[in-house]
N, C-alpha and C. Protein backbone atom coordinates (compact mmCIF):
# COMPACT_ATOMS: atom_id res chain seq x y z
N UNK A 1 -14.87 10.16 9.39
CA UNK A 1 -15.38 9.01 10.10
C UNK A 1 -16.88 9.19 10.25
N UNK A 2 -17.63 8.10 10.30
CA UNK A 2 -19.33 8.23 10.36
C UNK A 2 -19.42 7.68 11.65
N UNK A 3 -20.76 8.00 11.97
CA UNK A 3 -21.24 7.83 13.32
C UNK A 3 -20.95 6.47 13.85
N UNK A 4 -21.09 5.38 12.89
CA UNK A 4 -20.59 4.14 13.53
C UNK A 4 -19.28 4.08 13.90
N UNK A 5 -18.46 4.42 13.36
CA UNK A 5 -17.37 4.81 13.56
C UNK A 5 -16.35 5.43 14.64
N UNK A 6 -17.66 6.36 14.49
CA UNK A 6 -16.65 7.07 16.04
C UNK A 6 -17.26 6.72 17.35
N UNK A 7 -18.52 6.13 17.30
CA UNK A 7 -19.09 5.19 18.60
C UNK A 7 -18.14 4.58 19.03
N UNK A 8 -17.43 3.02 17.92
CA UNK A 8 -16.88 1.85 18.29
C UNK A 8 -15.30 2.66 18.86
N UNK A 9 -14.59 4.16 18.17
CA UNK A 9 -13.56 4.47 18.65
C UNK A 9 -13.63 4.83 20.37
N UNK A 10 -14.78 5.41 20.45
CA UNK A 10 -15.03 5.89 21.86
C UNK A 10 -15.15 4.67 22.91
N UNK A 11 -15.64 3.32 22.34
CA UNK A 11 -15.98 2.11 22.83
C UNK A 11 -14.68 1.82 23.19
N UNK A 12 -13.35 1.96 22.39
CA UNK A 12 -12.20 1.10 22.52
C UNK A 12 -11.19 2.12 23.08
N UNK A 13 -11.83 2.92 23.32
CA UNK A 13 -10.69 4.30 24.72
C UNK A 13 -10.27 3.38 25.89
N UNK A 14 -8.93 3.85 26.44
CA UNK A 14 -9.30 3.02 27.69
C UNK A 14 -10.42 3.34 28.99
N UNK A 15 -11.07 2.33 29.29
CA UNK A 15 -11.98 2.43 30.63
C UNK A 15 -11.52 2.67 31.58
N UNK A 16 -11.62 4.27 31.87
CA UNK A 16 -11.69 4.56 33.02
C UNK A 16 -12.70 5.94 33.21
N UNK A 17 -12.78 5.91 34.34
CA UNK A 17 -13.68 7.05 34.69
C UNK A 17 -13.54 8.30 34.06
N UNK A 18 -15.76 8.25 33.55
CA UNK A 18 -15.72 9.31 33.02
C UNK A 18 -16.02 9.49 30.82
N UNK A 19 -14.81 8.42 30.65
CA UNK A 19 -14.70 8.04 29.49
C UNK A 19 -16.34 7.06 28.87
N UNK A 20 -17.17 6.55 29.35
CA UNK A 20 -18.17 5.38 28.93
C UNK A 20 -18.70 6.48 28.28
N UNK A 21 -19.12 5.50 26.95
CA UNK A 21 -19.91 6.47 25.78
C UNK A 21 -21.16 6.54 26.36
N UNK A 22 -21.77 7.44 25.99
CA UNK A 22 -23.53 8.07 26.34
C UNK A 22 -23.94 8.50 25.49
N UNK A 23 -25.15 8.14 25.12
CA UNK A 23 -25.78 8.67 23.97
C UNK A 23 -27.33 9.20 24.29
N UNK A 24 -27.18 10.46 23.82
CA UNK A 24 -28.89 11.26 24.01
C UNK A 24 -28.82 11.91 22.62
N UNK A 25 -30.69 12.18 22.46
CA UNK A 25 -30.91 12.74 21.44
C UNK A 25 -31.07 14.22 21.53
N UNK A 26 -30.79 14.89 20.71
CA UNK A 26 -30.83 16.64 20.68
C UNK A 26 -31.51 16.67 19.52
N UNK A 27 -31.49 17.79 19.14
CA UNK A 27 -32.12 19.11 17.78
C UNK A 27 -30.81 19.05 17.19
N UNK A 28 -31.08 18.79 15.86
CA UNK A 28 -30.11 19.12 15.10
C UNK A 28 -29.94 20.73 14.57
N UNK A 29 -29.11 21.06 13.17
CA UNK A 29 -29.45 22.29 12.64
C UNK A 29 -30.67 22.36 12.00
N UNK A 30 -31.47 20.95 11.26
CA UNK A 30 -32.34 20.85 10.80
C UNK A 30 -33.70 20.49 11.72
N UNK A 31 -33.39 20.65 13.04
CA UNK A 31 -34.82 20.58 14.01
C UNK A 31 -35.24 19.38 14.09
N UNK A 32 -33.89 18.19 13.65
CA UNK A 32 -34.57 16.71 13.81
C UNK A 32 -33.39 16.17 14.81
N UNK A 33 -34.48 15.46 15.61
CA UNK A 33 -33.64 14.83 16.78
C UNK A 33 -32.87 13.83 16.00
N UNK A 34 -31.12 13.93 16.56
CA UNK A 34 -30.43 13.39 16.10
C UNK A 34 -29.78 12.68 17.54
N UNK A 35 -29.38 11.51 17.74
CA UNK A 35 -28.51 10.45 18.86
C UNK A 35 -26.77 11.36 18.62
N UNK A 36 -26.10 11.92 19.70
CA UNK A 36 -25.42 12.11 19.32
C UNK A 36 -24.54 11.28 21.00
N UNK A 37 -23.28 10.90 20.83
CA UNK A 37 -22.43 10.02 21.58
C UNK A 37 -21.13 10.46 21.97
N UNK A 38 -21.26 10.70 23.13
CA UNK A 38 -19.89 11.64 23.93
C UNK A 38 -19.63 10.36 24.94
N UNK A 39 -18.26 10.93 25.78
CA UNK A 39 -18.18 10.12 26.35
C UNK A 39 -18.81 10.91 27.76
N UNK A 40 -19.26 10.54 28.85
CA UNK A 40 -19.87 11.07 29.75
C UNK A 40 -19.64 12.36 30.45
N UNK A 41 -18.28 12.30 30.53
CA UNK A 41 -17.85 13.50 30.99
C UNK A 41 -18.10 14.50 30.63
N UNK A 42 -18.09 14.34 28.84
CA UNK A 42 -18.48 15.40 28.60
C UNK A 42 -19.61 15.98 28.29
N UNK A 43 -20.76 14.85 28.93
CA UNK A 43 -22.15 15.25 29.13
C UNK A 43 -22.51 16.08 30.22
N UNK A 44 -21.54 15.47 30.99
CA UNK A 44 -21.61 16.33 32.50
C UNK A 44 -20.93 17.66 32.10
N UNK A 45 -20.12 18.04 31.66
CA UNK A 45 -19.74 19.45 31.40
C UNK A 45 -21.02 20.01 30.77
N UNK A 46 -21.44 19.48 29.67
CA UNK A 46 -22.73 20.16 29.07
C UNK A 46 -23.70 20.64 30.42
N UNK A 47 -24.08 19.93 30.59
CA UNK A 47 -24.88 20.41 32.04
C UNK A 47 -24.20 21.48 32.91
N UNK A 48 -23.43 21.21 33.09
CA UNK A 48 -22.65 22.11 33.73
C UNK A 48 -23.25 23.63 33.21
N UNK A 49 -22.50 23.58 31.75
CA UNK A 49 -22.23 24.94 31.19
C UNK A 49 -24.20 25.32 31.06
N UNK A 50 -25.15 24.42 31.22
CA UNK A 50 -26.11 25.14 31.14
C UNK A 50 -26.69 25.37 32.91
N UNK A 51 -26.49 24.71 33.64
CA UNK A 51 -26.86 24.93 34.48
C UNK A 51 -25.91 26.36 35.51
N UNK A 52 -24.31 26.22 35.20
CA UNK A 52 -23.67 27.16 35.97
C UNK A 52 -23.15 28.55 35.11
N UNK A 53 -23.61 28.30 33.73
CA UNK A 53 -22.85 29.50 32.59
C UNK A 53 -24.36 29.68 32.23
N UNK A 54 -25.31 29.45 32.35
CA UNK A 54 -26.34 30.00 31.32
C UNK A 54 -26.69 29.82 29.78
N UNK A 55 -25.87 29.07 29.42
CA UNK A 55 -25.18 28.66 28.01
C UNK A 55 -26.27 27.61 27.33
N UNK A 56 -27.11 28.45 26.45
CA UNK A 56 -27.96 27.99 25.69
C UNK A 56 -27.63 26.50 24.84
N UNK A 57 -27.81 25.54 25.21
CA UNK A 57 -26.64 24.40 24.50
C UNK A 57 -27.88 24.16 23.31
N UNK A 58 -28.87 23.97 23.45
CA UNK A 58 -29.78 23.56 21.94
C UNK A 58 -29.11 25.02 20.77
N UNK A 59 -28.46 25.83 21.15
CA UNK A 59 -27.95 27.07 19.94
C UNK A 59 -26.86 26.78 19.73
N UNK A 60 -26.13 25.79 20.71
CA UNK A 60 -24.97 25.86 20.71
C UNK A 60 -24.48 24.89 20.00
N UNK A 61 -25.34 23.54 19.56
CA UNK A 61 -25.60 22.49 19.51
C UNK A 61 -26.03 22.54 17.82
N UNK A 62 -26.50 23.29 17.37
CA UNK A 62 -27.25 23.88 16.17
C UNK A 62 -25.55 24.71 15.00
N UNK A 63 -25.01 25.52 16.08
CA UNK A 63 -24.02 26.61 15.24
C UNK A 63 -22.95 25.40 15.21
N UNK A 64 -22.35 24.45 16.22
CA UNK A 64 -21.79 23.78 15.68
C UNK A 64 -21.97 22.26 14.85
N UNK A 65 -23.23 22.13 14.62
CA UNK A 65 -23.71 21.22 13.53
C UNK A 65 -23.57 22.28 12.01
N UNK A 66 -23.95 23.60 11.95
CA UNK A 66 -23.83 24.09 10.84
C UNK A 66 -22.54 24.28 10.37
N UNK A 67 -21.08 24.01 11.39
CA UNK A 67 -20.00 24.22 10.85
C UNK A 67 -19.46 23.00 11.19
N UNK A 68 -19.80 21.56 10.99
CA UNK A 68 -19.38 20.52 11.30
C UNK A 68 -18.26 20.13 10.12
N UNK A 69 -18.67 20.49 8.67
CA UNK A 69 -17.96 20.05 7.12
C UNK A 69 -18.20 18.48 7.62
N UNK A 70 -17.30 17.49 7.08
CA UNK A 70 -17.41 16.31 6.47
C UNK A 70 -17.28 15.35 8.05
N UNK A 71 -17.63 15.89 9.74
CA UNK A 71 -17.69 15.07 10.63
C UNK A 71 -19.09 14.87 11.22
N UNK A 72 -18.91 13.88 11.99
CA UNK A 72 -20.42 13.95 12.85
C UNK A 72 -20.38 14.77 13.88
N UNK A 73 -21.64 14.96 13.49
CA UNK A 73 -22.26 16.15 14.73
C UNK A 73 -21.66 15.90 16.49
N UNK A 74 -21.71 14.43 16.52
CA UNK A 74 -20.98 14.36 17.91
C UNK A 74 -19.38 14.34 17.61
N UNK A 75 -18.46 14.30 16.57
CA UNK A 75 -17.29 14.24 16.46
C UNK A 75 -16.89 15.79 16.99
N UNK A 76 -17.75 16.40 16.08
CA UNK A 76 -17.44 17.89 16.14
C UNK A 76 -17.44 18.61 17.44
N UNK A 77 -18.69 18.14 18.57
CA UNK A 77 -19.13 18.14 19.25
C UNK A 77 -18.27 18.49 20.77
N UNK A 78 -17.52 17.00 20.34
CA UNK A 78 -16.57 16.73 21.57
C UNK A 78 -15.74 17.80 20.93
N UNK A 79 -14.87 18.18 19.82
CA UNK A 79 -13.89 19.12 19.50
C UNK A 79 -14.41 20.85 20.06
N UNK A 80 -15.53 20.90 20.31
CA UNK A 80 -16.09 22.21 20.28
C UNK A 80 -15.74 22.34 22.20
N UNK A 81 -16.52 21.22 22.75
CA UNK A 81 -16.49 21.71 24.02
C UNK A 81 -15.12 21.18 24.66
N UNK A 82 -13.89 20.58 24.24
CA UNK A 82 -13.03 20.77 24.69
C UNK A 82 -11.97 21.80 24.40
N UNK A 83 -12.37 22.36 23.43
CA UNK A 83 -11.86 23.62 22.82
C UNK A 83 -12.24 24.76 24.04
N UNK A 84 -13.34 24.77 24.28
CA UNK A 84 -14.46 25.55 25.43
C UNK A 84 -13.38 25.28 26.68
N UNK A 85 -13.52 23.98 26.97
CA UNK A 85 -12.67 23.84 28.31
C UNK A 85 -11.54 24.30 28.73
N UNK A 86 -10.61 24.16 27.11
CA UNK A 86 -9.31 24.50 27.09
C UNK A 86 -9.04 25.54 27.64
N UNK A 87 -9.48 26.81 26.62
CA UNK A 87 -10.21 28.13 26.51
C UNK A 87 -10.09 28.79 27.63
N UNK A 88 -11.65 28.28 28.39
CA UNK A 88 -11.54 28.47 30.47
C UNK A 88 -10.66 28.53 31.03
N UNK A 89 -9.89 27.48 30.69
CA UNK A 89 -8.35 27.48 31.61
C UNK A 89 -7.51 28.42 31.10
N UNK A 90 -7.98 28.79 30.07
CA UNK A 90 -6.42 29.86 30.10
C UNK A 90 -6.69 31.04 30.24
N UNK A 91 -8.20 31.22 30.16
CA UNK A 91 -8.38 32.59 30.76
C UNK A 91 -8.79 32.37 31.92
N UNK A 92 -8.81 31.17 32.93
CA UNK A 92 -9.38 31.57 34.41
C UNK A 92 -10.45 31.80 34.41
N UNK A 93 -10.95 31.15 33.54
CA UNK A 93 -12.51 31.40 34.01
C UNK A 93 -13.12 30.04 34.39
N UNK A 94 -14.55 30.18 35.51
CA UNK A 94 -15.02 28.99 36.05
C UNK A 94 -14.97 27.93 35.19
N UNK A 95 -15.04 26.83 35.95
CA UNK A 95 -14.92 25.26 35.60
C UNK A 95 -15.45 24.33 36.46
N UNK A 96 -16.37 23.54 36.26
CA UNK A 96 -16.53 22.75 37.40
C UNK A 96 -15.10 22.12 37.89
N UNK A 97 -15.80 21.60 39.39
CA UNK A 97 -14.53 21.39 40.13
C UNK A 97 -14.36 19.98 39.89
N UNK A 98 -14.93 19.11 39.27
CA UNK A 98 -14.50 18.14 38.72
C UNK A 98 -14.04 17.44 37.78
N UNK A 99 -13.46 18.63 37.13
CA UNK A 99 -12.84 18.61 35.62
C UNK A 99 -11.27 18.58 36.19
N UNK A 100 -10.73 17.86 35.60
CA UNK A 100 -9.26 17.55 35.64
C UNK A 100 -8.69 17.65 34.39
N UNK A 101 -7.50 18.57 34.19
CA UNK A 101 -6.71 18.64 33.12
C UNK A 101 -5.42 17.79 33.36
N UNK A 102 -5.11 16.44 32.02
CA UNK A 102 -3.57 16.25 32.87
C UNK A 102 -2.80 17.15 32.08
C-alpha cells in the first residue's frame, strides 16, 4: 500500500478516541524530511518513549525506515511501535498510564 493509501485507511477506522490521523514530518534514512501519518495515539506513545524511556526516536525512526521492504515508512512505523508496546506488556515493563490494551 502507498502513502495515499494508508492515510485514507486510517481516515476510515472507526472514530473514536485516540484513533484521528496526525501527520508530522521526521528524518528519514536518507536525512530528508518525510510526512509520516499515525493515528494520534500513537504519537503520544512516541513522546512518551522519548520523554519517559530516553529512546532516541530520530534512530529509531531511521533503523526502521531501513528495514521497511515494499511499505511506508509510517505503515511500518505503526507495526514497529506496537510491536514495542506489545513487548512492554509482557515483560512488565513501564507504559504510560494511558495506554489501554483490549
Amino acid at each position: 500500500m502507498d502513502q495515499y493509501e494508508f492515510e485514507k485507511y486510517l481516515e476510515n477506522q472507526p472514530k473514536i478516541s485516540g484513533t484521528e490521523p496526525v501527520g508530522r514530518f521526521v528524518k528519514n534514512a536518507f536525512g530528508v524530511e518525510e510526512k509520516l501519518v499515525l493515528p494520534d495515539a500513537y504519537w503520544r506513545y512516541v513522546d512518551w518513549l522519548v520523554e519517559a524511556e530516553a529512546v532516541e526516536i530520530e534512530r529509531y525512526i531511521v533503523d526502521c525506515d531501513n528495514e521497511r521492504g515494499e511499505r511506508t515508512l509510517s505503515e511500518n512505523l505503526m507495526d514497529w511501535l506496537y510491536f514495542d508496546m506489545t513487548e512492554r506488556k509482557k515483560a512488565f515493563h513501564p507504559l504510560p498510564s494511558w495506554l489501554e490494551f483490549i
